[in-house]
N, C-alpha and C. Protein backbone atom coordinates (compact mmCIF):
# COMPACT_ATOMS: atom_id res chain seq x y z
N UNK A 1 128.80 -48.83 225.96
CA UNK A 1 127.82 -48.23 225.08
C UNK A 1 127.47 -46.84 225.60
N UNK A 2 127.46 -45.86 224.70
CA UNK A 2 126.85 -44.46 224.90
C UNK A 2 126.14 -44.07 224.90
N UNK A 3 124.93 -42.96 225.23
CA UNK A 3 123.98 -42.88 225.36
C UNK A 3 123.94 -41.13 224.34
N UNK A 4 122.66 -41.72 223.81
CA UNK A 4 122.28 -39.95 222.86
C UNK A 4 120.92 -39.82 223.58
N UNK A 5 120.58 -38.26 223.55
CA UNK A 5 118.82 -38.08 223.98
C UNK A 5 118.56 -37.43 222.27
N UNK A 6 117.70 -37.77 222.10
CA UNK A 6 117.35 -37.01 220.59
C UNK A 6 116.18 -36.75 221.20
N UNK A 7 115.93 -35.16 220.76
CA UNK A 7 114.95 -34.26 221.31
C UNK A 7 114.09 -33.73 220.31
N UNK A 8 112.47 -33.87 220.15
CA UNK A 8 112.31 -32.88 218.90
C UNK A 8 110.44 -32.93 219.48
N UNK A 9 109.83 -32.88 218.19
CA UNK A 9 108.52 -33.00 217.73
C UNK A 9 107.76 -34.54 217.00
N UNK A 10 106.93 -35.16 217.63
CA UNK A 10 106.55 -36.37 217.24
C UNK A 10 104.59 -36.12 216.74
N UNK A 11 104.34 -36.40 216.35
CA UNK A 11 102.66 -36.44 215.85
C UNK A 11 102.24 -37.98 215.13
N UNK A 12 101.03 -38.38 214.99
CA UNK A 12 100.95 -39.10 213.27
C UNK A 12 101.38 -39.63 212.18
N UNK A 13 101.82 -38.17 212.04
CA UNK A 13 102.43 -38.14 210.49
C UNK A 13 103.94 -36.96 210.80
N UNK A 14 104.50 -37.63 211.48
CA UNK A 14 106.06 -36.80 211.38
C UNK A 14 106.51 -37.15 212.77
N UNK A 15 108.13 -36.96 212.69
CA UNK A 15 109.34 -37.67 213.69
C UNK A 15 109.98 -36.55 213.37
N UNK A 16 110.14 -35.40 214.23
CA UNK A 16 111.49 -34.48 214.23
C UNK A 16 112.34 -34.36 214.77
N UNK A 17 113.64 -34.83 214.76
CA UNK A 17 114.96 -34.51 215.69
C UNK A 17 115.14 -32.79 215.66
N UNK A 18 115.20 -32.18 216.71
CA UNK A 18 115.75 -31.38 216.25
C UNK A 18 116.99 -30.60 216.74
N UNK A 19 117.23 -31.81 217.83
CA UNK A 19 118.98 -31.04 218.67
C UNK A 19 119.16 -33.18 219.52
N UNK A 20 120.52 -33.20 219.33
CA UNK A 20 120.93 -34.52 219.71
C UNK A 20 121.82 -34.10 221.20
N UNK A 21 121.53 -34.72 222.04
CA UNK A 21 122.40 -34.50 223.38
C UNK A 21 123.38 -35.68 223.86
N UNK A 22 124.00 -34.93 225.21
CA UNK A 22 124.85 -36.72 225.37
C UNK A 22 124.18 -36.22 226.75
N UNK A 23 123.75 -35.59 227.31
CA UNK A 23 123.05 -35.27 228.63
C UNK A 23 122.00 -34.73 228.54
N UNK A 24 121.34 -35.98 229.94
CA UNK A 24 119.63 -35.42 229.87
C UNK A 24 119.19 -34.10 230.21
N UNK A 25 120.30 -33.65 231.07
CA UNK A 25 119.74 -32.47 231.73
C UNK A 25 119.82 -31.20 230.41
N UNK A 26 121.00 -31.04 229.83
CA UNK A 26 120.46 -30.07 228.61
C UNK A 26 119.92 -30.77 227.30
N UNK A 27 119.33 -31.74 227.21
CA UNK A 27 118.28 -32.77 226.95
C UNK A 27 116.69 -31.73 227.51
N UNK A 28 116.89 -32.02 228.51
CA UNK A 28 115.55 -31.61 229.20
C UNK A 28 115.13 -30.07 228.76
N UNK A 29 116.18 -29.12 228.98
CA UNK A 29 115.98 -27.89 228.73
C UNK A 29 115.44 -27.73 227.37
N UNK A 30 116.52 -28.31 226.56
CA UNK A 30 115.97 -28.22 224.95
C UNK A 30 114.42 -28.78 224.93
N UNK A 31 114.00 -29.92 225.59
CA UNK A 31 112.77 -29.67 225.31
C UNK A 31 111.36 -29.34 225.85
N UNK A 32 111.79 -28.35 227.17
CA UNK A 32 111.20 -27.13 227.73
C UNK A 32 111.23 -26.17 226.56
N UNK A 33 112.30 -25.61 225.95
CA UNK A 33 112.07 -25.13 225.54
C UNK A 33 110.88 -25.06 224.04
N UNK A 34 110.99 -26.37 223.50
CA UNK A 34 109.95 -26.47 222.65
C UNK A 34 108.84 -26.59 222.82
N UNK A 35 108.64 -27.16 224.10
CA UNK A 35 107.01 -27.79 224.34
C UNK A 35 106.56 -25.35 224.62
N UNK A 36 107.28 -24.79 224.96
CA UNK A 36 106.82 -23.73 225.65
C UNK A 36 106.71 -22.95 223.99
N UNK A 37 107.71 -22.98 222.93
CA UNK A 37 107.43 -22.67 221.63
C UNK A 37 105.95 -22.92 221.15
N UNK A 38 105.60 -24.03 221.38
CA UNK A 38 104.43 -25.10 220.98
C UNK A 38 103.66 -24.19 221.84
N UNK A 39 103.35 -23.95 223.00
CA UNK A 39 102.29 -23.57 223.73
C UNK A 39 102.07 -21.80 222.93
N UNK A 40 103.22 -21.14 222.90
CA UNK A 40 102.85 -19.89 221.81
C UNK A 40 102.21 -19.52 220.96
N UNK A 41 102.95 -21.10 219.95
CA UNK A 41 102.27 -20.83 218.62
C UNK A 41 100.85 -21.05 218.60
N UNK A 42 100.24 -22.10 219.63
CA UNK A 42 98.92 -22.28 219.14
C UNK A 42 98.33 -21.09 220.18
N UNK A 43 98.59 -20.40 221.23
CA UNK A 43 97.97 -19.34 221.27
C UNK A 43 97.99 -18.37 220.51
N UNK A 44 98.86 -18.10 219.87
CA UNK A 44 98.75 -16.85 218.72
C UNK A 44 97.50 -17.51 217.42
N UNK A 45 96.76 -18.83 217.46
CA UNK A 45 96.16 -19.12 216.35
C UNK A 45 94.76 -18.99 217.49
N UNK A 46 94.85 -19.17 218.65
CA UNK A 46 93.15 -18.83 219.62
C UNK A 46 92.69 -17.46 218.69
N UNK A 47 93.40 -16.21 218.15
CA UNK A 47 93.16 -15.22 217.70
C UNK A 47 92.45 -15.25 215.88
N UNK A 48 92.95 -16.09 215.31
CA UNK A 48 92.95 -16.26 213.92
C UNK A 48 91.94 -17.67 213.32
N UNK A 49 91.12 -17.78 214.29
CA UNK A 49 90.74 -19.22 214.20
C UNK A 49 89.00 -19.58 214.64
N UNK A 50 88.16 -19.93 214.40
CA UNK A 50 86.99 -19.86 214.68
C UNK A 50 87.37 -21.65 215.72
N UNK A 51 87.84 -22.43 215.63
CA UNK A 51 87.66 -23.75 216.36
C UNK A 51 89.29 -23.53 217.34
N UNK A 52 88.27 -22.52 218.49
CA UNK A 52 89.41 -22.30 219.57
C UNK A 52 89.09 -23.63 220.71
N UNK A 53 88.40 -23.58 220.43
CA UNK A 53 88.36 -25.23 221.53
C UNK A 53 89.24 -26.34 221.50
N UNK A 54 89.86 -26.55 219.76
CA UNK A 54 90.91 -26.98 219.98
C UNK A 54 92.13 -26.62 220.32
N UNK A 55 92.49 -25.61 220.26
CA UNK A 55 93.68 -24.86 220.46
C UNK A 55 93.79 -25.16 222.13
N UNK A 56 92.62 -24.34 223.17
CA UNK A 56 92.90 -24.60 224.15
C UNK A 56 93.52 -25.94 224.42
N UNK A 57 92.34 -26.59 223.84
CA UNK A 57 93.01 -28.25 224.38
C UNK A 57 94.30 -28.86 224.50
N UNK A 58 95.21 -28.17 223.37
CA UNK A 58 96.45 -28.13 222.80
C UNK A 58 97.30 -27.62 223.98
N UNK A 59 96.79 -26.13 223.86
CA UNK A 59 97.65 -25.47 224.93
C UNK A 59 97.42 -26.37 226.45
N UNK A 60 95.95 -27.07 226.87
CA UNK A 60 95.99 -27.51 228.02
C UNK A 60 97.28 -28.68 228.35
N UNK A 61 96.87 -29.43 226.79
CA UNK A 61 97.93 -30.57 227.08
C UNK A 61 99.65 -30.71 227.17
N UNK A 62 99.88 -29.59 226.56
CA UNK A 62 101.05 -28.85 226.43
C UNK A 62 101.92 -28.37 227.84
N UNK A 63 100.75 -27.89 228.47
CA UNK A 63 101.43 -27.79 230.36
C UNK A 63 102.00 -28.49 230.85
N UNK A 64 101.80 -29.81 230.54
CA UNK A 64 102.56 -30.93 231.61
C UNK A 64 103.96 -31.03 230.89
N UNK A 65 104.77 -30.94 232.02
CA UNK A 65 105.83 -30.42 232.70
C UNK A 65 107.18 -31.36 232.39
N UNK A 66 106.43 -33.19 232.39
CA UNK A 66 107.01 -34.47 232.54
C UNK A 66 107.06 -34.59 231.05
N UNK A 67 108.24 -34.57 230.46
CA UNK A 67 108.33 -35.76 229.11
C UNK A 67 107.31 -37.21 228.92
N UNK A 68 107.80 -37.88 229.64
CA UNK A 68 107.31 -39.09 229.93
C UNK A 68 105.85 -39.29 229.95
N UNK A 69 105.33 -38.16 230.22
CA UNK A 69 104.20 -38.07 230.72
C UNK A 69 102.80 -37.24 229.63
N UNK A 70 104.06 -35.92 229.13
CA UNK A 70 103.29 -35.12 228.18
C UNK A 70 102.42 -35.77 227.00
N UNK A 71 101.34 -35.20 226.47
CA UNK A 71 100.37 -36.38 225.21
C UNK A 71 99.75 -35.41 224.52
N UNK A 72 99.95 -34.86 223.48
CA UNK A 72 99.12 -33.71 222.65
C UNK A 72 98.71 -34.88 221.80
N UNK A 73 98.27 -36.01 221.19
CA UNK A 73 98.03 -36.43 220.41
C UNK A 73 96.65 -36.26 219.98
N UNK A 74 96.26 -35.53 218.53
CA UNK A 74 97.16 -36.32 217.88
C UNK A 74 98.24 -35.20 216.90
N UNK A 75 98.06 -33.86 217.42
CA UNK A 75 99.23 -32.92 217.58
C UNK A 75 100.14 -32.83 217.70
N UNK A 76 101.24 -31.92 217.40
CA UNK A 76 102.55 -32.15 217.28
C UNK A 76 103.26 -32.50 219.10
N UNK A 77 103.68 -33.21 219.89
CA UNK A 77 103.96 -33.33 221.25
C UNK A 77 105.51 -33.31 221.04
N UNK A 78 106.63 -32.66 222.26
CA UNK A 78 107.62 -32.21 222.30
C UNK A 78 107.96 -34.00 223.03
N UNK A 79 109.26 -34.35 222.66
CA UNK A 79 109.80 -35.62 223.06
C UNK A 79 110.95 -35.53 223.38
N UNK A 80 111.64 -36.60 224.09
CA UNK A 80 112.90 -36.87 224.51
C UNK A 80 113.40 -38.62 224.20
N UNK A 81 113.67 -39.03 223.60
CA UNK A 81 114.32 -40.27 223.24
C UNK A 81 115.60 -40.34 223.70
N UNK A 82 115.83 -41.21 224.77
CA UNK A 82 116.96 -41.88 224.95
C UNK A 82 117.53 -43.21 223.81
N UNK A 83 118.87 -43.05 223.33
CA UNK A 83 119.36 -44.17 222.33
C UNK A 83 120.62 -44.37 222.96
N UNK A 84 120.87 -45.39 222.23
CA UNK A 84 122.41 -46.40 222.48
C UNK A 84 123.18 -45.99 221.51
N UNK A 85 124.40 -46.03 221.19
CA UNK A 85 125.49 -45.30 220.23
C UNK A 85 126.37 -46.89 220.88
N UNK A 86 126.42 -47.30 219.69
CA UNK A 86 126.82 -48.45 219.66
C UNK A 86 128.65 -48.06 219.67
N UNK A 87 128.89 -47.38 218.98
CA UNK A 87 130.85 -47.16 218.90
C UNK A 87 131.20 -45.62 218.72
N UNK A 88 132.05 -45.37 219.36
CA UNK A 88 132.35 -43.40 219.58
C UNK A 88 132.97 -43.72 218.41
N UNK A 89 133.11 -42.57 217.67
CA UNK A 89 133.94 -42.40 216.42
C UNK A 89 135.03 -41.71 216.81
N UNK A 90 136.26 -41.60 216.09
CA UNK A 90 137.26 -41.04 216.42
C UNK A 90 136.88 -39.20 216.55
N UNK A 91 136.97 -38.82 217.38
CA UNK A 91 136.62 -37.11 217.40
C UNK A 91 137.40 -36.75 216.37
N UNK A 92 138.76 -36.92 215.61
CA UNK A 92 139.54 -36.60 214.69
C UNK A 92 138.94 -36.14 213.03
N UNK A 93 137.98 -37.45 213.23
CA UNK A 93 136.90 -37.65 211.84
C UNK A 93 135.78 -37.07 211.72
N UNK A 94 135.27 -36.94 212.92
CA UNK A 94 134.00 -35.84 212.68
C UNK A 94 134.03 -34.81 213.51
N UNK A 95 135.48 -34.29 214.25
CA UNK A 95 135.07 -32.83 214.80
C UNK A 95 134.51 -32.69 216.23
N UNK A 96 134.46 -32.00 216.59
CA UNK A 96 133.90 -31.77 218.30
C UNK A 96 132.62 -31.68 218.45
N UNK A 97 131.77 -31.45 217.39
CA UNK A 97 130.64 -31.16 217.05
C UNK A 97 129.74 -32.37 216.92
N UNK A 98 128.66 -32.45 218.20
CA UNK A 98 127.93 -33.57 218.21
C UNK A 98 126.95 -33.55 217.45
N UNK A 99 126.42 -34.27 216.92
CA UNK A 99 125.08 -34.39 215.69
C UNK A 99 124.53 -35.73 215.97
């Protein structure tokens, strides 16, 4: 059995994949890189926004470093899901291109 990391955005109300890996380690990067997207955007709204108290909070929770560990809820939080891939498909049929 194979292993996928599906990497994205989780909240409430939404589940986003938004890059599939076969390794954690550029797994991990991809979602450094979002949780640090995430920490941007809601500082660019500390400027545009009269309820900056939440924002900080956002941005506070956003720092931690650990997947496993990170919790913006009930905000959008950056994730890493490990899954099982039950049967490789022939590379012939779908290409080199992982999805």
């Amino acid at each position: 059995m194979n292993k996928v990391y599906l990497v994205g955005t989780k909240g409430p109300e939404h589940y986003n994949v938004i890059a599939i890996f076969t390794n954690r380690v550029e797994a991990r990067k991809a979602w450094d890189g979002i949780r640090r997207k995430l920490i941007e955007q809601n500082k660019e709204m500390l400027d545009d926004t009269t309820t900056d108290d939440m924002y900080k909070k956002m941005i506070e929770n956003l720092q931690e470093e650990v997947p496993e560990v990170i919790s913006n809820y009930p905000h959008s939080t950056p994730f890493i899901d490990k899954r099982s891939v039950l049967k490789e498909f022939d590379r012939n049929i779908i290409g080199e291109r992982v999805f």
